[in-house]
C-alpha atoms as a PDB file:
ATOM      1  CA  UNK A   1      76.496  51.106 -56.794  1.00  0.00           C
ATOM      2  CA  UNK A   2      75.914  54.416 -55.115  1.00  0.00           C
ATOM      3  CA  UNK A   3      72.845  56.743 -55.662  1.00  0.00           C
ATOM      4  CA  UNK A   4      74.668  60.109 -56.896  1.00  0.00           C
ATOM      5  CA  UNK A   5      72.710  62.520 -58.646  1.00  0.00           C
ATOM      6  CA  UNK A   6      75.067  62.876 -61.369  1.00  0.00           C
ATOM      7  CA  UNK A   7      76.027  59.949 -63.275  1.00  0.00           C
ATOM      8  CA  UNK A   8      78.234  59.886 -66.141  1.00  0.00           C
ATOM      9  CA  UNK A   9      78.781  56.260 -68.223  1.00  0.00           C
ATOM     10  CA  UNK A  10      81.534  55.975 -70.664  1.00  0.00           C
ATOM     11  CA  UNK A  11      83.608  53.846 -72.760  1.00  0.00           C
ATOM     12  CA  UNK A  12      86.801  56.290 -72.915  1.00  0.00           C
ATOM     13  CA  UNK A  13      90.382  54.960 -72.479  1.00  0.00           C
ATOM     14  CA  UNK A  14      91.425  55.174 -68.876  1.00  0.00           C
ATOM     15  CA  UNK A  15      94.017  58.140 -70.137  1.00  0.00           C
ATOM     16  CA  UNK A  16      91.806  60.246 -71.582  1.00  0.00           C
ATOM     17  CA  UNK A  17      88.282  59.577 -69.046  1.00  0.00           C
ATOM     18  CA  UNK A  18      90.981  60.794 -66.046  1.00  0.00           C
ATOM     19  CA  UNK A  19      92.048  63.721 -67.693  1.00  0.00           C
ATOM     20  CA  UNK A  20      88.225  64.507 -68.492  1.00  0.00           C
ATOM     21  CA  UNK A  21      86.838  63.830 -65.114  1.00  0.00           C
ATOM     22  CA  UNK A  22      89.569  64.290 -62.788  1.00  0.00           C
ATOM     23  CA  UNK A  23      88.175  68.216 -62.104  1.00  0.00           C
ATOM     24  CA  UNK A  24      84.281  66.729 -61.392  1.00  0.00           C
ATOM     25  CA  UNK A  25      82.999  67.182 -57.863  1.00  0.00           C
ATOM     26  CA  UNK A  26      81.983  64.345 -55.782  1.00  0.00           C
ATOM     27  CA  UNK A  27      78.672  64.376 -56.960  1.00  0.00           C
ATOM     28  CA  UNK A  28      79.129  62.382 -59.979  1.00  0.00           C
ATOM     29  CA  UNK A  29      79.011  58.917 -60.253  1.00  0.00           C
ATOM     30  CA  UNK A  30      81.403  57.771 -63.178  1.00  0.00           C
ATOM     31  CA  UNK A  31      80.882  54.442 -64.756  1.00  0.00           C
ATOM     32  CA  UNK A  32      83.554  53.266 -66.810  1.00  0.00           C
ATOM     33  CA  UNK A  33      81.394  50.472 -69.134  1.00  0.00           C
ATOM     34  CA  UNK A  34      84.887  48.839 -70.014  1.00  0.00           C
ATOM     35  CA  UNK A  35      84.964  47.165 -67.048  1.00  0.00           C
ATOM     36  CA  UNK A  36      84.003  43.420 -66.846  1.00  0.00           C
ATOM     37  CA  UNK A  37      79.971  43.333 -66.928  1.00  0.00           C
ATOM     38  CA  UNK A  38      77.782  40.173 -67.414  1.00  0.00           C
ATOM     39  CA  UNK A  39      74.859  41.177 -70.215  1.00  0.00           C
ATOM     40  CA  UNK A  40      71.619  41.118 -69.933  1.00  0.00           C
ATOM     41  CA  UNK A  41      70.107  37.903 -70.751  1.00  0.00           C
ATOM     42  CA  UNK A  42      66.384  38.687 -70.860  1.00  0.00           C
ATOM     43  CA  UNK A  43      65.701  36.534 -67.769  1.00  0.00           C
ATOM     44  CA  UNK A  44      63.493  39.385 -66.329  1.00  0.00           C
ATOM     45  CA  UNK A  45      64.099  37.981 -62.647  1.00  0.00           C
ATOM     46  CA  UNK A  46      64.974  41.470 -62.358  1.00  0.00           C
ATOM     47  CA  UNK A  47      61.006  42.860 -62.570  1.00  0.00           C
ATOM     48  CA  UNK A  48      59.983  39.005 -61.192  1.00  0.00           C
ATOM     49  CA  UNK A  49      62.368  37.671 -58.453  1.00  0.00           C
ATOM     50  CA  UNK A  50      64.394  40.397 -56.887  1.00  0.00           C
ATOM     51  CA  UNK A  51      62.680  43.700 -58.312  1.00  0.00           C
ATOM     52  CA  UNK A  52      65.031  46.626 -59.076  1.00  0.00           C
ATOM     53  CA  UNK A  53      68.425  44.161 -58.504  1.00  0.00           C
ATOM     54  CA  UNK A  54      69.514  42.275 -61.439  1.00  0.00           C
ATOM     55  CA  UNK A  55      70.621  38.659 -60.762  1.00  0.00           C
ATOM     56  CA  UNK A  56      74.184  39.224 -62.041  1.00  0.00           C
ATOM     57  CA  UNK A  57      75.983  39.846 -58.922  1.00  0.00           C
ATOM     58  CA  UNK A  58      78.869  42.085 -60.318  1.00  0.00           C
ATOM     59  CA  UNK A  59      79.869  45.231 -59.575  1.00  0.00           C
ATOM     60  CA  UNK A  60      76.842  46.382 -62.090  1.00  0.00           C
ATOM     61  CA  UNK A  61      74.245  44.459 -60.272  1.00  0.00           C
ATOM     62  CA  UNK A  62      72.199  47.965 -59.155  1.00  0.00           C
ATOM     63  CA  UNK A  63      73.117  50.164 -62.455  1.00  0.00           C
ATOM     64  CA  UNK A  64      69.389  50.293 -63.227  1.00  0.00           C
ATOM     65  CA  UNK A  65      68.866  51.983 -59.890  1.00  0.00           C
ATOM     66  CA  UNK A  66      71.707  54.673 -60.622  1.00  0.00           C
ATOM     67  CA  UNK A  67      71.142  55.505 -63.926  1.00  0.00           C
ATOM     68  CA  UNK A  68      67.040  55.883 -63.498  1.00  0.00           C
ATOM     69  CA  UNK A  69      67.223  57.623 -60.255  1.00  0.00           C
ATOM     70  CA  UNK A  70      70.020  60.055 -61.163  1.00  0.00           C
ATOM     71  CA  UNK A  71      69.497  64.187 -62.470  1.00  0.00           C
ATOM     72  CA  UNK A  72      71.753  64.304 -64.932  1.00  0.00           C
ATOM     73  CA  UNK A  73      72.865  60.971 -67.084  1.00  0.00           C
ATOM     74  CA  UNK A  74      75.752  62.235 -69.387  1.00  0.00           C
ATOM     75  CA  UNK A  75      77.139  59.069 -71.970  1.00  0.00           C
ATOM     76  CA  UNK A  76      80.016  59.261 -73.825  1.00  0.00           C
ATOM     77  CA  UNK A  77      80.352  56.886 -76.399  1.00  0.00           C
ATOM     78  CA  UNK A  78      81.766  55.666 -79.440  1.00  0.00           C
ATOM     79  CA  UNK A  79      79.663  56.168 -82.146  1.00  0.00           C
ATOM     80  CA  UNK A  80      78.872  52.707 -83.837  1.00  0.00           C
ATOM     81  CA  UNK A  81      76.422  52.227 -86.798  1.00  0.00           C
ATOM     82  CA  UNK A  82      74.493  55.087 -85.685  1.00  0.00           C
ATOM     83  CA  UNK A  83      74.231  53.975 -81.783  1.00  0.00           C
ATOM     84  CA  UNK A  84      76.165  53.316 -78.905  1.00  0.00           C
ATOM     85  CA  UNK A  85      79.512  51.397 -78.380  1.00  0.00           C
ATOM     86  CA  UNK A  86      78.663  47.971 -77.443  1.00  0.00           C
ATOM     87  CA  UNK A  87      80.122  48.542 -73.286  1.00  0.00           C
ATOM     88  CA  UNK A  88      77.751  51.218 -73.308  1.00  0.00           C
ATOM     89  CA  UNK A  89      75.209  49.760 -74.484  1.00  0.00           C
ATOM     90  CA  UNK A  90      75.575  46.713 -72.247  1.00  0.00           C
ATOM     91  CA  UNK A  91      75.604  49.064 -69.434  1.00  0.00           C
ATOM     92  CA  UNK A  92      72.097  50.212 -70.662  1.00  0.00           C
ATOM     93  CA  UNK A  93      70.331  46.728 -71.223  1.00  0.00           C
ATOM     94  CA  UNK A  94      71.612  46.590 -67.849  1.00  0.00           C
ATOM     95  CA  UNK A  95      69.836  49.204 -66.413  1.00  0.00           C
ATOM     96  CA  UNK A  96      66.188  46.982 -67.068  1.00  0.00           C
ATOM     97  CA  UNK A  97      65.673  46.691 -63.458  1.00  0.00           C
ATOM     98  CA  UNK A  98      65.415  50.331 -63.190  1.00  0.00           C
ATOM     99  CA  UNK A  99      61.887  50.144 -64.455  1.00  0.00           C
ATOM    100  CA  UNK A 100      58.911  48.288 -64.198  1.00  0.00           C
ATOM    101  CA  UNK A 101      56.963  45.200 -66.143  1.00  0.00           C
ATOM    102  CA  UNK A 102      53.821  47.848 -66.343  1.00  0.00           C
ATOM    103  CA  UNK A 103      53.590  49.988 -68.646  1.00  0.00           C
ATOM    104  CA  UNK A 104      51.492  53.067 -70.293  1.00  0.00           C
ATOM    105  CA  UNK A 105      50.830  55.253 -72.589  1.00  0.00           C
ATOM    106  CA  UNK A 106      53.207  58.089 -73.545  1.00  0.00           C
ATOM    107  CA  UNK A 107      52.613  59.578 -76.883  1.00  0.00           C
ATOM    108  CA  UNK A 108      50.965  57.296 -78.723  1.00  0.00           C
ATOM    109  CA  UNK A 109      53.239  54.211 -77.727  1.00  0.00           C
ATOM    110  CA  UNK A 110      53.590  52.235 -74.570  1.00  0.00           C
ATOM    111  CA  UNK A 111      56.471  52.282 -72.477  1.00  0.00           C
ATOM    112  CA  UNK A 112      57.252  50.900 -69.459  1.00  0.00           C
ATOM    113  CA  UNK A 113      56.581  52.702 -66.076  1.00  0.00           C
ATOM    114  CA  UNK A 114      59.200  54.233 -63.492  1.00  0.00           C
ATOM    115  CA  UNK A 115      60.613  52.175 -60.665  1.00  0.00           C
ATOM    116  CA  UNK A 116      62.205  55.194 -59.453  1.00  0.00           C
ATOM    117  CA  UNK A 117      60.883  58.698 -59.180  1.00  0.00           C
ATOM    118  CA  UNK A 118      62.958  60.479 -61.461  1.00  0.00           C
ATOM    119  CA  UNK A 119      62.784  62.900 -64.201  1.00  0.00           C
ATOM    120  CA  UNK A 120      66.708  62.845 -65.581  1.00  0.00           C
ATOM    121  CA  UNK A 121      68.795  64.751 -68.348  1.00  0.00           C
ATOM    122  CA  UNK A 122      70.640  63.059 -70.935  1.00  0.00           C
ATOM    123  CA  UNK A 123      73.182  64.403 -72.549  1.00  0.00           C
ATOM    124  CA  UNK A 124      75.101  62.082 -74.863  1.00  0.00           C
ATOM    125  CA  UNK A 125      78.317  62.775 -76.766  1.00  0.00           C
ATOM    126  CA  UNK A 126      79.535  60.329 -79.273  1.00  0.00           C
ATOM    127  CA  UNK A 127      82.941  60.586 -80.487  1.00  0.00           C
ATOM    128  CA  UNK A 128      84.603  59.002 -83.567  1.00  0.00           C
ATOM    129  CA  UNK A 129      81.614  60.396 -85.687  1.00  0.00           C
ATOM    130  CA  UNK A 130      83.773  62.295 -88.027  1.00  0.00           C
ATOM    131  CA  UNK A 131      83.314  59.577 -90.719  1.00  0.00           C
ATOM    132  CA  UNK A 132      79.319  59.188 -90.411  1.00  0.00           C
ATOM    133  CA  UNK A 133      77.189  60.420 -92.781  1.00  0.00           C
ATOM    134  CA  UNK A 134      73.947  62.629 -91.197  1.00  0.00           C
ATOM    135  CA  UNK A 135      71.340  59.710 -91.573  1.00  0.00           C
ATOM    136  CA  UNK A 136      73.615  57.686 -89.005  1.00  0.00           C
ATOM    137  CA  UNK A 137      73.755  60.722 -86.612  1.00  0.00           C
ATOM    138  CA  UNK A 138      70.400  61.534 -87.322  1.00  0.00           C
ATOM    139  CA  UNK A 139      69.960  57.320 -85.973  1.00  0.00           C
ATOM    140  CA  UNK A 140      71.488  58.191 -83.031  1.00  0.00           C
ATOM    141  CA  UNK A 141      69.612  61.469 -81.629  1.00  0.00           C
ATOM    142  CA  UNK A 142      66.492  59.327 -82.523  1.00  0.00           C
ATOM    143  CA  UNK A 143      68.206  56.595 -79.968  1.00  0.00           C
ATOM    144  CA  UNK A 144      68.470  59.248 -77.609  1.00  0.00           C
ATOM    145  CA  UNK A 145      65.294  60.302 -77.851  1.00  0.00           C
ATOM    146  CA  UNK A 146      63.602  56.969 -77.699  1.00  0.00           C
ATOM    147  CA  UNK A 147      65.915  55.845 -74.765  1.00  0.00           C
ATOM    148  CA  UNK A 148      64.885  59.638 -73.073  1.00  0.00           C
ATOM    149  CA  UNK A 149      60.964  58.138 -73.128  1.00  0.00           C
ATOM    150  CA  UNK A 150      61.990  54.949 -71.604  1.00  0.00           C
ATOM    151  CA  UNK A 151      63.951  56.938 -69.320  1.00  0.00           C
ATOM    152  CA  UNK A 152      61.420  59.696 -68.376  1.00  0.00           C
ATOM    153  CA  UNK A 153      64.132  62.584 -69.483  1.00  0.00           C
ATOM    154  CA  UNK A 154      63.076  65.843 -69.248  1.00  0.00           C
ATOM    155  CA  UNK A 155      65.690  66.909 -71.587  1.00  0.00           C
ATOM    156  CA  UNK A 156      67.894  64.868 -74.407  1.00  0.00           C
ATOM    157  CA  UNK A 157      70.489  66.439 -75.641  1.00  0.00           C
ATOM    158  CA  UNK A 158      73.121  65.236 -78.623  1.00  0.00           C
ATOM    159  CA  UNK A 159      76.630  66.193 -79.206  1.00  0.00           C
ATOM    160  CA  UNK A 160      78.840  64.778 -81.795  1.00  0.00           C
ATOM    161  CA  UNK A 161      82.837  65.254 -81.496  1.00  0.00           C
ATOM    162  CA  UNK A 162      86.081  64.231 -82.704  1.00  0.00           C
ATOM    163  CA  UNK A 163      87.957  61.806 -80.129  1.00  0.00           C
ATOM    164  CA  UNK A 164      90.872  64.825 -79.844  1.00  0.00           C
ATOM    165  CA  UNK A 165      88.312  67.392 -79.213  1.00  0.00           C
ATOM    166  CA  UNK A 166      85.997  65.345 -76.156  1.00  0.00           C
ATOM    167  CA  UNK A 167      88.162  67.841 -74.035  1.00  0.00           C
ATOM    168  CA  UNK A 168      86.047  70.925 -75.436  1.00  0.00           C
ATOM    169  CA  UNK A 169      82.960  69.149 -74.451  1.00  0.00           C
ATOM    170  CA  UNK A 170      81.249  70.646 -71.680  1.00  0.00           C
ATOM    171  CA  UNK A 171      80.146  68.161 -68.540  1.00  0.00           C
END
């Protein structure tokens, strides 16, 4: 997996994610989390055995490495029971390796410290949320915001839209 400094992950059908990306300058990295992935199975050989390379040896094998080393991290998911899509999400226990076993303390809790010297921006936009109440979108920006600690983000930001209208969204 390359290290681009833009990286967007997504879940979109391949339709629509060409006619949203197909403008984007070379800079961005675009990770289509439909693809065939193994999951994360806890094994940690990641942190233990081969640090910062995840023993699955799929095409997703260094996603840690992109998505914790990137700028900008943009995620556009389905929104499901206030989180993310289960691809998406995959892609994300995926991205373990991208940190350390250590941690520290950031605001009162521990987390665990950066592999790679990064401080990103998330921006998430979950689509299909026309149907969820606030406490489930209010669930997710708190799952942005925890995942922004984990992730050393600089800046979360949250954006809820209807699938028809992910065209509005800006990248």
């Amino acid at each position: 997996m390359d290290k681009r400094k833009k990286v967007i992950l997504h879940d979109l059908p391949d339709d629509m994610a060409k006619k949203l990306f197909a403008t984007l300058a070379d800079d961005y990295l675009i990770i289509n989390a439909n693809e065939k992935a193994a999951k994360c199975v806890g094994c940690f050989e990641c942190w233990l055995k081969t640090p910062g390379v995840c023993k699955f040896a799929d095409k997703f094998q260094t996603v840690g490495q992109a998505i914790l080393s990137s700028e900008k991290l943009m995620i556009v998911s389905e929104m499901l029971y206030g989180g993310l899509s289960i691809p998406v999400k995959r892609l994300i226990d995926r991205s373990i390796p991208g940190i350390t076993p250590f941690f520290k303390k950031k605001r009162g809790q521990l987390h665990h410290l950066q592999r790679y010297k990064s401080e990103t921006e998330i921006k998430a936009v979950f689509y299909g949320t026309e149907d969820f109440s606030e406490e489930e979108k209010l669930q997710a920006i708190h799952y942005i915001e925890a995942m922004g600690l984990n992730f050393y983000s600089k800046q979360n930001e949250v954006i809820f839209a209807k699938f028809d209208d992910l065209g509005e969204v800006k990248i």
